[in-house]
C-alpha atoms as a PDB file:
ATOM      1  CA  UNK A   1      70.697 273.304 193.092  1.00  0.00           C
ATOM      2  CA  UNK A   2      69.354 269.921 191.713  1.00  0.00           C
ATOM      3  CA  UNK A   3      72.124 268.751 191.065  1.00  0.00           C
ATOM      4  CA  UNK A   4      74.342 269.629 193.819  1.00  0.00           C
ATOM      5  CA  UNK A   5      71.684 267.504 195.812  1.00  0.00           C
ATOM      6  CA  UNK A   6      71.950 264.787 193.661  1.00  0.00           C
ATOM      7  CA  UNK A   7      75.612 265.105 194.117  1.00  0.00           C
ATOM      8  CA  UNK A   8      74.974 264.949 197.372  1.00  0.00           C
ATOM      9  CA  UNK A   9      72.983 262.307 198.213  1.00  0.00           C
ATOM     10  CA  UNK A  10      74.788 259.869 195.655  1.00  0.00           C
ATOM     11  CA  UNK A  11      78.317 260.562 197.555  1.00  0.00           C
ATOM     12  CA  UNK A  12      76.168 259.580 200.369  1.00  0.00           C
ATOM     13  CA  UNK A  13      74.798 256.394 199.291  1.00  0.00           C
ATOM     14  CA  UNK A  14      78.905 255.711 198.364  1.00  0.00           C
ATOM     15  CA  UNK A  15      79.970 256.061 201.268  1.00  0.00           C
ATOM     16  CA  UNK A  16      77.409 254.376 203.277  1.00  0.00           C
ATOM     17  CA  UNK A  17      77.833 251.595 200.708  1.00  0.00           C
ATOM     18  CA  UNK A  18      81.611 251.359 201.493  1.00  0.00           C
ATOM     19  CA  UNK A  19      81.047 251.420 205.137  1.00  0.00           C
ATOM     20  CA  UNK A  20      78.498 248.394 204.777  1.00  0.00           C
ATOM     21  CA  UNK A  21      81.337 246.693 202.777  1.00  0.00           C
ATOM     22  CA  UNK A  22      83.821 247.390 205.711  1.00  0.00           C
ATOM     23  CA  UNK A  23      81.867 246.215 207.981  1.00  0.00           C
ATOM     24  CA  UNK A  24      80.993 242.913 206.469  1.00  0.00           C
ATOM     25  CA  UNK A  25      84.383 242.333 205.633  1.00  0.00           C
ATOM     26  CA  UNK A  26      85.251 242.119 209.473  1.00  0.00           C
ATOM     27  CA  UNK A  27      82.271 240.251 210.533  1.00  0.00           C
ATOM     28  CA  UNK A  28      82.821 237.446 208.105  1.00  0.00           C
ATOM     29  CA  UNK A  29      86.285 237.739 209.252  1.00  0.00           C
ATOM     30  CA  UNK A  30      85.154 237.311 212.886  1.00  0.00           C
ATOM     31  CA  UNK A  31      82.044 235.017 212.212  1.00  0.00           C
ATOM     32  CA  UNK A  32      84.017 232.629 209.790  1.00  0.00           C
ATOM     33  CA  UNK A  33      86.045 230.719 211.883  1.00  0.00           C
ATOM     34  CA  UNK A  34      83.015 230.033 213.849  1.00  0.00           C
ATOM     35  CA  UNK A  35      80.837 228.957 211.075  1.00  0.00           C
ATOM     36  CA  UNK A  36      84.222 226.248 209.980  1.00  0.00           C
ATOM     37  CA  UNK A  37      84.551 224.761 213.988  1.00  0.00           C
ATOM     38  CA  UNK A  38      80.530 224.242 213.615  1.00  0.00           C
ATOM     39  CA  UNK A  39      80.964 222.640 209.901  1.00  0.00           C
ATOM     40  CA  UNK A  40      83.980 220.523 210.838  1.00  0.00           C
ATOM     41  CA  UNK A  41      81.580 219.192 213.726  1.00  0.00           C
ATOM     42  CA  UNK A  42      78.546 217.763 211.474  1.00  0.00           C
ATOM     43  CA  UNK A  43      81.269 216.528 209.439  1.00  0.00           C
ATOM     44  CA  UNK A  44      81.141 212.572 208.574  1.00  0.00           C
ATOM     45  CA  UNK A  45      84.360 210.419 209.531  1.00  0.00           C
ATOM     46  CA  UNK A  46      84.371 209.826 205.434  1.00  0.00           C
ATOM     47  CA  UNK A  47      85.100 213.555 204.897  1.00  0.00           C
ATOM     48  CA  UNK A  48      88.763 215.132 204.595  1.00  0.00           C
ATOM     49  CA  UNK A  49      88.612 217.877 206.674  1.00  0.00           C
ATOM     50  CA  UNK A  50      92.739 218.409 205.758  1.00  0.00           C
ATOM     51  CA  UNK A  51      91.760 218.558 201.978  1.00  0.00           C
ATOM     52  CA  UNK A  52      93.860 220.767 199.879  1.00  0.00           C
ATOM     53  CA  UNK A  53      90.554 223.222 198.704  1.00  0.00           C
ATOM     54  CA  UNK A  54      88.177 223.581 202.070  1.00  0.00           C
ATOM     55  CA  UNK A  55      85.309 222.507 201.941  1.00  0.00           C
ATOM     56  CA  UNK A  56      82.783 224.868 204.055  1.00  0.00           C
ATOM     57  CA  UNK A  57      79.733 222.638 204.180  1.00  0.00           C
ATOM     58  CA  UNK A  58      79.512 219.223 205.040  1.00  0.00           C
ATOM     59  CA  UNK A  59      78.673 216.463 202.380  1.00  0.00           C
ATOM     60  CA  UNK A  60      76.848 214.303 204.618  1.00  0.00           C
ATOM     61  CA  UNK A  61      75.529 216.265 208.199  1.00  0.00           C
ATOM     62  CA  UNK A  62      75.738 214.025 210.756  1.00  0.00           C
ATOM     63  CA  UNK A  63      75.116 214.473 214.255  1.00  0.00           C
ATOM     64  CA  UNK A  64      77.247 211.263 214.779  1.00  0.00           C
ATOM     65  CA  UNK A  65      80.245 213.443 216.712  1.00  0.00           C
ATOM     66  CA  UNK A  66      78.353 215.050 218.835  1.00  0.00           C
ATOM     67  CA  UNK A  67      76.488 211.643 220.218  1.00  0.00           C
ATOM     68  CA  UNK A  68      79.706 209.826 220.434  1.00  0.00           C
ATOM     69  CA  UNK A  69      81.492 213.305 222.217  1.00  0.00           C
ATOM     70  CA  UNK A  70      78.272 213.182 224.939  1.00  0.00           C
ATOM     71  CA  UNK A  71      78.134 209.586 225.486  1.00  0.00           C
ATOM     72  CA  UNK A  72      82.005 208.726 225.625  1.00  0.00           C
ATOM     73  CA  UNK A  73      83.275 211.348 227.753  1.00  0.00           C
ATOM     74  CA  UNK A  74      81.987 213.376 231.027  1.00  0.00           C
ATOM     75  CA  UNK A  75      80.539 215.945 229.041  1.00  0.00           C
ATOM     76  CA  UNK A  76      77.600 216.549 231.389  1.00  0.00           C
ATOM     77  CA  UNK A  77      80.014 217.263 234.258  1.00  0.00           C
ATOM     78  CA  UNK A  78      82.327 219.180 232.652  1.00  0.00           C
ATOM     79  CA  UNK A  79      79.050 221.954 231.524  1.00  0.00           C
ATOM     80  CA  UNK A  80      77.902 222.136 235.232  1.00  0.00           C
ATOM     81  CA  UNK A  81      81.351 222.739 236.584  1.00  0.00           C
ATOM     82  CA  UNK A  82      81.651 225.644 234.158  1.00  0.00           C
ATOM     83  CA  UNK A  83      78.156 226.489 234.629  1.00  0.00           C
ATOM     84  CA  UNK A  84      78.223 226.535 238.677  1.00  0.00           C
ATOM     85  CA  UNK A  85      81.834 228.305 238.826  1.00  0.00           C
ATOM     86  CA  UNK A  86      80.671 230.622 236.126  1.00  0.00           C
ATOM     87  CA  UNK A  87      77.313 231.882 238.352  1.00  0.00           C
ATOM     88  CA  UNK A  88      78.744 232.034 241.404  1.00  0.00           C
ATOM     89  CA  UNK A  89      81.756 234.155 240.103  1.00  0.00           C
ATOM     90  CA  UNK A  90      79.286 236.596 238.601  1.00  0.00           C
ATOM     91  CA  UNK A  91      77.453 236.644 241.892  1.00  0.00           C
ATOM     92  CA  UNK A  92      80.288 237.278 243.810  1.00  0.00           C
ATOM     93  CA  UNK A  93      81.714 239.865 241.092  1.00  0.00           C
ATOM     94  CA  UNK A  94      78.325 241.710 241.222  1.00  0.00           C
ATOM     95  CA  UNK A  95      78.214 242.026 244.973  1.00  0.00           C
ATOM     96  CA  UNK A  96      81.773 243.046 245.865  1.00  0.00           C
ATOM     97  CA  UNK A  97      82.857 245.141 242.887  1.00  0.00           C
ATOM     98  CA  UNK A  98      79.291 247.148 243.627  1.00  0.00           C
ATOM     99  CA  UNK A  99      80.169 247.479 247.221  1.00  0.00           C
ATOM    100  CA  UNK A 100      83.801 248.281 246.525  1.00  0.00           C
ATOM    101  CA  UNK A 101      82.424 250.745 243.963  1.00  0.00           C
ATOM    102  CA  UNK A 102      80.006 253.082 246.170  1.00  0.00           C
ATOM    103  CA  UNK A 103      82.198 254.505 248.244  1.00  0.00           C
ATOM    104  CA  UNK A 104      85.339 255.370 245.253  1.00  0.00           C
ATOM    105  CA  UNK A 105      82.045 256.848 243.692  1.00  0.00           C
ATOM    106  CA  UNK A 106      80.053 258.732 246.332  1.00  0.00           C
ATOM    107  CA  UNK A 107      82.208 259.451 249.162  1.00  0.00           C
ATOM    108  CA  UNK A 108      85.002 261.897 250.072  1.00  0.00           C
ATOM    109  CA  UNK A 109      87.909 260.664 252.089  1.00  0.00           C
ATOM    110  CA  UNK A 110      91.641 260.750 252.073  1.00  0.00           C
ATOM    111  CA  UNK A 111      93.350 258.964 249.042  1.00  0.00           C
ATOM    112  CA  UNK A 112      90.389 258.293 247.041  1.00  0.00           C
ATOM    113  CA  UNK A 113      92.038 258.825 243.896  1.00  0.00           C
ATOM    114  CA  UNK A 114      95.015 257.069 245.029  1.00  0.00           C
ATOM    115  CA  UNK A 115      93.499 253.865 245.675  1.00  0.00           C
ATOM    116  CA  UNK A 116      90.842 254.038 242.568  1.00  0.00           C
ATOM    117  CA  UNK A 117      93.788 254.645 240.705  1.00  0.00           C
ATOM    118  CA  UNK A 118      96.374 251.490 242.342  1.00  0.00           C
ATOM    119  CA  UNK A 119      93.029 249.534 241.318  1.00  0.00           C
ATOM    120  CA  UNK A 120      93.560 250.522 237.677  1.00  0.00           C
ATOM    121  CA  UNK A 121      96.941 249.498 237.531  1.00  0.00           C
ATOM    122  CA  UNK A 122      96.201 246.067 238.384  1.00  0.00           C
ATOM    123  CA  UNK A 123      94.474 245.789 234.882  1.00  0.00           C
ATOM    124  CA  UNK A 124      98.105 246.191 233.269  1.00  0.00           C
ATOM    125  CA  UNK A 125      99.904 243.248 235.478  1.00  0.00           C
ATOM    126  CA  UNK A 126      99.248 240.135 233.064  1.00  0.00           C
ATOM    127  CA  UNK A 127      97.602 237.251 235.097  1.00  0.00           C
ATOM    128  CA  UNK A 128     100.709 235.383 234.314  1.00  0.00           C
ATOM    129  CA  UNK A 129     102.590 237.173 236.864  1.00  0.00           C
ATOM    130  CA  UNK A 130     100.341 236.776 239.685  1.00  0.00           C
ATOM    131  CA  UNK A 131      99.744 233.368 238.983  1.00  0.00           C
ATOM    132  CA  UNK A 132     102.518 231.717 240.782  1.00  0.00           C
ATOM    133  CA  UNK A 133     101.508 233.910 244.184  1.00  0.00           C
ATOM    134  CA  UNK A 134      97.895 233.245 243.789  1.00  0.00           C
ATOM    135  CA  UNK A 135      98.435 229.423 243.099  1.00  0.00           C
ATOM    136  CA  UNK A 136     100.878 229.523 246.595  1.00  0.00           C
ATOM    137  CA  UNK A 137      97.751 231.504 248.412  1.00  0.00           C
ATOM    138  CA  UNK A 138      95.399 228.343 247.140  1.00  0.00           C
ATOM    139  CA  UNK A 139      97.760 225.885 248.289  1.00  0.00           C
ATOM    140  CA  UNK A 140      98.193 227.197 251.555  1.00  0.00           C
ATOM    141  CA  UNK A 141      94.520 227.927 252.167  1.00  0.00           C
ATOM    142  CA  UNK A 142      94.039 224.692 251.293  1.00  0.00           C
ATOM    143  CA  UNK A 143      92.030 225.432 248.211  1.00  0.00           C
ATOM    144  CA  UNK A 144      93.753 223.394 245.251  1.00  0.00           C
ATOM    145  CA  UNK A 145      91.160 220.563 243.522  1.00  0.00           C
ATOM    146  CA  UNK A 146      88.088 222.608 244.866  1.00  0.00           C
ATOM    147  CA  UNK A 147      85.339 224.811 243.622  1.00  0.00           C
ATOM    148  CA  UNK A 148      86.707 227.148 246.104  1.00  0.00           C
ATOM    149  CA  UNK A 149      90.171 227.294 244.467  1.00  0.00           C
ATOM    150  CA  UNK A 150      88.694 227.686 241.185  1.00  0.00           C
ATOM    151  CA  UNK A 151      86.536 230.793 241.831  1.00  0.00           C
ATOM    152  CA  UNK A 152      88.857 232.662 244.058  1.00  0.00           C
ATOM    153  CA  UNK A 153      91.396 234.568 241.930  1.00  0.00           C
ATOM    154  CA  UNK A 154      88.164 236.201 240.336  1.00  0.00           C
ATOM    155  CA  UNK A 155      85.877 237.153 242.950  1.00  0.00           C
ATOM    156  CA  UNK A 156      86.544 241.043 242.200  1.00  0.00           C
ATOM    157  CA  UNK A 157      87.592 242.585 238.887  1.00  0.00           C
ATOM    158  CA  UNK A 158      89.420 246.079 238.577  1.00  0.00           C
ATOM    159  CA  UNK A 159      87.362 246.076 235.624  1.00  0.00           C
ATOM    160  CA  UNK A 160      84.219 245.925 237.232  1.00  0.00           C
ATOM    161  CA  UNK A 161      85.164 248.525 239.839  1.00  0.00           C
ATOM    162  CA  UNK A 162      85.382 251.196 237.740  1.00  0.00           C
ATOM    163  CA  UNK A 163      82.674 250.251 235.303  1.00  0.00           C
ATOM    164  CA  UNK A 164      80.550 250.746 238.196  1.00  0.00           C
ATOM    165  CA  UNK A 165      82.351 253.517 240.056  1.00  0.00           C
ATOM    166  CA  UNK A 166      81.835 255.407 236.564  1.00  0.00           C
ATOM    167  CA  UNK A 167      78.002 254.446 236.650  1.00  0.00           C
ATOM    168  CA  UNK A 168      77.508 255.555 240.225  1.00  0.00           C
ATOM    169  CA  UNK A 169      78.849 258.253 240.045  1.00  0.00           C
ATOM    170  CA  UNK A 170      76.070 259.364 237.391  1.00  0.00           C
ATOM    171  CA  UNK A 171      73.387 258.877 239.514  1.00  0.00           C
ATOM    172  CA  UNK A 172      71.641 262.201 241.076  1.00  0.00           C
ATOM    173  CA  UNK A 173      72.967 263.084 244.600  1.00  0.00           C
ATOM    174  CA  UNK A 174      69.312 264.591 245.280  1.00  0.00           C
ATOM    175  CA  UNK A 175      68.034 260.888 244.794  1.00  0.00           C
ATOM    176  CA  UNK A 176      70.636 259.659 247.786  1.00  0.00           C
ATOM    177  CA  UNK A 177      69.440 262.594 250.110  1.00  0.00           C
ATOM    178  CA  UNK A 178      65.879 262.052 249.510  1.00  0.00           C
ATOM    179  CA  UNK A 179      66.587 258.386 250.339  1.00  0.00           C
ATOM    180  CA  UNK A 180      68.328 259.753 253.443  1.00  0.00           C
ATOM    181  CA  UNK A 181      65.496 261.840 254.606  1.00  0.00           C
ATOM    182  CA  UNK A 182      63.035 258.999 254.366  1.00  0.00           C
ATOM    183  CA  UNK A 183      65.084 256.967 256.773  1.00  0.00           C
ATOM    184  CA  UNK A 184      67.333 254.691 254.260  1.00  0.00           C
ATOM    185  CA  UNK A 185      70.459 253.246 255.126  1.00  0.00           C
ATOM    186  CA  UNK A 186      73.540 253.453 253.598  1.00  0.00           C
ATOM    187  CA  UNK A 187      73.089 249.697 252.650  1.00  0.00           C
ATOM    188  CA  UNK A 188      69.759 250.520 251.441  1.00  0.00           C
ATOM    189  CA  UNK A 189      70.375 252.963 249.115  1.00  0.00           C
ATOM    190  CA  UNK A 190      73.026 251.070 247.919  1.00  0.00           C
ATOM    191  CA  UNK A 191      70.458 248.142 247.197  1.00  0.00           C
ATOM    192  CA  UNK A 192      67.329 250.552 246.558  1.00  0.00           C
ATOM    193  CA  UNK A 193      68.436 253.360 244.283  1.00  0.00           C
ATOM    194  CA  UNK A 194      72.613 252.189 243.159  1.00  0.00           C
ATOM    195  CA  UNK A 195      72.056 249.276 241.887  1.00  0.00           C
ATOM    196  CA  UNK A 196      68.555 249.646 239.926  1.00  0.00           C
ATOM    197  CA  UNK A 197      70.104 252.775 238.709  1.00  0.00           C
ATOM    198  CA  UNK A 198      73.309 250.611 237.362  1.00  0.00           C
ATOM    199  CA  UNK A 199      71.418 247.107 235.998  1.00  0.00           C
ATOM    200  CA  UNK A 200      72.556 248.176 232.074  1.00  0.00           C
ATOM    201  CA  UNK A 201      76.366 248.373 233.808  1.00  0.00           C
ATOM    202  CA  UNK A 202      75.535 245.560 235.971  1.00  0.00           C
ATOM    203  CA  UNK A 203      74.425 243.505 233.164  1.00  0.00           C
ATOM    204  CA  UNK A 204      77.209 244.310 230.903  1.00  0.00           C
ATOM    205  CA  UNK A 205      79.855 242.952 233.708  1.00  0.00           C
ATOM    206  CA  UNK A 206      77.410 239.688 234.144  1.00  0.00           C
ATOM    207  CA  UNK A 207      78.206 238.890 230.724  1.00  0.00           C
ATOM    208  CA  UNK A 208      81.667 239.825 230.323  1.00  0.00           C
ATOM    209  CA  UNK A 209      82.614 237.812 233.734  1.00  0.00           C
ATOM    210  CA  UNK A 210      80.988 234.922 232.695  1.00  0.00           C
ATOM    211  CA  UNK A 211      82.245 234.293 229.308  1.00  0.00           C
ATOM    212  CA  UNK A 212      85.586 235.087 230.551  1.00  0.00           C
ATOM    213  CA  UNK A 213      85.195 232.509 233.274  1.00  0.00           C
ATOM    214  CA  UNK A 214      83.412 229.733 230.704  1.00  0.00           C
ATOM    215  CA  UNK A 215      86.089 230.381 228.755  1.00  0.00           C
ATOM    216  CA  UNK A 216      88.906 230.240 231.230  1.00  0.00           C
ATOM    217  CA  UNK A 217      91.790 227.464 230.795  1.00  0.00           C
ATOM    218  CA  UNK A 218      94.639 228.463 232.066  1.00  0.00           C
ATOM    219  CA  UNK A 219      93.885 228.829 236.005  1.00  0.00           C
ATOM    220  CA  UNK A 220      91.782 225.563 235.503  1.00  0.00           C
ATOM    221  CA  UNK A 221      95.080 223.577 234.395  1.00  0.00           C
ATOM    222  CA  UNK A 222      97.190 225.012 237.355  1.00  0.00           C
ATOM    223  CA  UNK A 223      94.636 224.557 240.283  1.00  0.00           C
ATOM    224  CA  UNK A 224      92.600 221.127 239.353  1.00  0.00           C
ATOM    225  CA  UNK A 225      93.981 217.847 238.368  1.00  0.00           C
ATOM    226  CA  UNK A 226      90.915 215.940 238.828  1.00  0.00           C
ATOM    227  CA  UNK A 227      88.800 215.083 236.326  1.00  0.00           C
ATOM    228  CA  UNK A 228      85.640 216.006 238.948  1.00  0.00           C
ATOM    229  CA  UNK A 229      86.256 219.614 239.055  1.00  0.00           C
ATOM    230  CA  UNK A 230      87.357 219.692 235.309  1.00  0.00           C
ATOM    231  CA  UNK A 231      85.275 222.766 233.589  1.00  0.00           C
ATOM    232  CA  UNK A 232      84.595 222.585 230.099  1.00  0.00           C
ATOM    233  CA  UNK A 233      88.252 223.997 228.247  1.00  0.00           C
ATOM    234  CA  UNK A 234      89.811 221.655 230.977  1.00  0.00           C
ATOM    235  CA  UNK A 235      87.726 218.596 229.476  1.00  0.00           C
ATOM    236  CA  UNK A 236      87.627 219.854 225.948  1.00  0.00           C
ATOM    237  CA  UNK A 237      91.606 219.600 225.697  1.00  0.00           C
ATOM    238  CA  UNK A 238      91.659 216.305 227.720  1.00  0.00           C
ATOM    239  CA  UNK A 239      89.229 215.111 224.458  1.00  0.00           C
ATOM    240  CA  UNK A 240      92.403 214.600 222.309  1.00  0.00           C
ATOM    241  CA  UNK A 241      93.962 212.285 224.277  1.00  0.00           C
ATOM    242  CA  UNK A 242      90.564 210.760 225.106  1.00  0.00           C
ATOM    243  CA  UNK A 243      89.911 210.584 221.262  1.00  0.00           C
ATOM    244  CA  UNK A 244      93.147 210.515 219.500  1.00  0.00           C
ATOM    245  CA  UNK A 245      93.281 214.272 218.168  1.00  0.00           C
ATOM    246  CA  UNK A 246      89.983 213.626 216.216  1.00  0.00           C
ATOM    247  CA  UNK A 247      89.358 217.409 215.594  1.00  0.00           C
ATOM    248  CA  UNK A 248      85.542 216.327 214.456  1.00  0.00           C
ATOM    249  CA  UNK A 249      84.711 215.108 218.218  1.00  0.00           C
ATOM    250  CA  UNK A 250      86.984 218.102 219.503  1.00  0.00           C
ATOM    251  CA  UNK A 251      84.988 220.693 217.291  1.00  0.00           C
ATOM    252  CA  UNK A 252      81.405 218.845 218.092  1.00  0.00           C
ATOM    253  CA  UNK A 253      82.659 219.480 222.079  1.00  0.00           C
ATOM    254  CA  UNK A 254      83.803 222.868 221.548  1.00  0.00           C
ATOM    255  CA  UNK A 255      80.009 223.771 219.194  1.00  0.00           C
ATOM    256  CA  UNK A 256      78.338 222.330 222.531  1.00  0.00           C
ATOM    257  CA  UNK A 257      79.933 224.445 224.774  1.00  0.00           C
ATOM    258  CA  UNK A 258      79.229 227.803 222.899  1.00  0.00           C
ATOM    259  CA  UNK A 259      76.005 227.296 222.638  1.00  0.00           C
ATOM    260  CA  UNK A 260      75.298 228.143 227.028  1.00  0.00           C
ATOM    261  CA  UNK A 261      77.353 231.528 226.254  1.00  0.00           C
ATOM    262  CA  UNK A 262      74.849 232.482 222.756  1.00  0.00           C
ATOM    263  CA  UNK A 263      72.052 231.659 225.272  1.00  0.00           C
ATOM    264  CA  UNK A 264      73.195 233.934 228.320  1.00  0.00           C
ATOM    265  CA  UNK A 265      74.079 237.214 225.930  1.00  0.00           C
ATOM    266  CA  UNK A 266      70.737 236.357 223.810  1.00  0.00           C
ATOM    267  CA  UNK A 267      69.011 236.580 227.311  1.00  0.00           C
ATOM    268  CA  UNK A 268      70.962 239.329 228.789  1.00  0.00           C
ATOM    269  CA  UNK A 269      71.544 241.659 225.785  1.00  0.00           C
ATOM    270  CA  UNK A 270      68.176 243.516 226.151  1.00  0.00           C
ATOM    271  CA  UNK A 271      68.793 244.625 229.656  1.00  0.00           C
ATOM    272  CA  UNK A 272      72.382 246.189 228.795  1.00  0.00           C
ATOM    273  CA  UNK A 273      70.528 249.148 227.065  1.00  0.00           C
ATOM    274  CA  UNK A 274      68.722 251.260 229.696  1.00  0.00           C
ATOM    275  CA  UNK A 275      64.685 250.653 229.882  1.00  0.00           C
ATOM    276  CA  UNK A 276      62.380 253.711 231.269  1.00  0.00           C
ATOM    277  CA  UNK A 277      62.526 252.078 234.628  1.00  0.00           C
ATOM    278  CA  UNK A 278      65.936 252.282 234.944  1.00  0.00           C
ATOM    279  CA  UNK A 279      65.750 255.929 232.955  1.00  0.00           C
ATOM    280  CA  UNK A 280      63.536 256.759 236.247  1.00  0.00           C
ATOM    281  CA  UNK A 281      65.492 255.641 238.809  1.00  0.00           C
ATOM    282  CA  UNK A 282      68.157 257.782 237.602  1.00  0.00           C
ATOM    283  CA  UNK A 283      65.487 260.447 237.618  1.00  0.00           C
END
């Protein structure tokens, strides 16, 4: 019997061993190419960074690149025109796709499931399709080289519809109805009991809108062509004409604008998984 537990727990440890080594294996995978844009940034101008064998860490650190990246280029603008668009987009995505959400979730009317389900579909039409139409729409509503233009093809995410559909529709009926009994409005408990009862969903589409949105370059190129409205992958490519393809000043820009997204998730991440108030809300 001994030794059948010993058996046991050694095959186990094995296999909890290999699943460690799995699982390292990917996140160097993932983190590497990271940790080489950050090391080819503190990089001197005397380094190789082409050399035959890679060299992961820099011989002299210098902060060099990202003083002449700030100084020499509109750096400053180009973070708070990612950093406005990027807010106001999650605003906007929080307060339509929740609205758009309570009634697929809670109410009962004809072709429900049909129009939940034409949202859905939307996911599978690559943005490079609509682009053309939406870029027409801009240019017609007068919208092209504004902060406008650059927000409006993401106001509302099919995405965020039915992550929040799916969360409302968790939420106790009996809470609704006692809301309804003490007088609450439909807009109330949509404010009062929905959306406390969703903040881990709510937070999760916060974060993935705005990375996507910091991160966005195509729509960017297509609706702005002045360097005022430029957000940060608009001015980040414009950096190697600016400074000749020198991939040290383009990987010091690109370090700087990663860190605003570490910050946001590092702030965020702790209200994604549900806290006893939000456990009560949902009674």
């Amino acid at each position: 019997m001994i030794k059948k537990n010993l058996l046991s727990s050694s095959a186990n440890i094995l296999r909890s061993t290999g699943q460690f080594v799995v699982l390292m294996a990917i996140a160097s995978l993932t983190v590497f190419p990271l940790l080489w844009l950050v090391s080819t940034a503190f990089k001197s101008p005397s380094e190789n960074i082409f050399q035959a064998v890679p060299q992961l860490l820099p011989e002299k650190p210098t902060f060099e690149n990202f003083i002449k990246v700030w100084q020499n280029s509109r750096f400053d603008l180009y973070l708070w025109n990612s950093f406005l668009v990027s807010s106001i987009t999650v605003i906007l995505n929080l307060l339509f796709c929740s609205l758009a959400a309570v009634p697929l979730a809670r109410l009962d009317f004809k072709g429900k499931d049909t129009i939940f389900w034409a949202i859905i579909g939307t996911t599978m039409i690559p943005f490079q399709i609509t682009m053309i139409p939406l870029y027409i729409l801009a240019v017609e509503l007068n919208l092209k080289n504004t902060y406008a233009g650059l927000i409006f093809p993401y106001v509302i995410s099919a995405f965020g519809i039915f992550l929040l559909r799916q969360t409302f529709q968790s939420v106790p009926k009996e809470m609704e109805e006692a809301a309804r009994m003490d007088g609450c409005s439909s807009l109330g408990i949509w404010w009062h009991i929905m959306l406390p009862a969703a903040r881990p969903a709510l937070t999760t589409l916060a974060v993935f809108t705005f990375v996507a949105m910091w991160g966005d370059f195509l729509w960017p190129l297509v609706i702005v062509d002045k360097e005022e409205l430029y957000t940060l992958p608009r001015g980040i490519a414009s950096l190697a004409s600016a400074f000749s393809e020198d991939w040290r000043l383009i990987a010091a820009g690109s370090a700087i604008s990663i860190l605003p997204v570490l910050i946001v998730f590092i702030f965020l991440q702790r209200y994604i998984i549900p806290t006893e108030a939000s456990i009560g809300v949902k009674g």
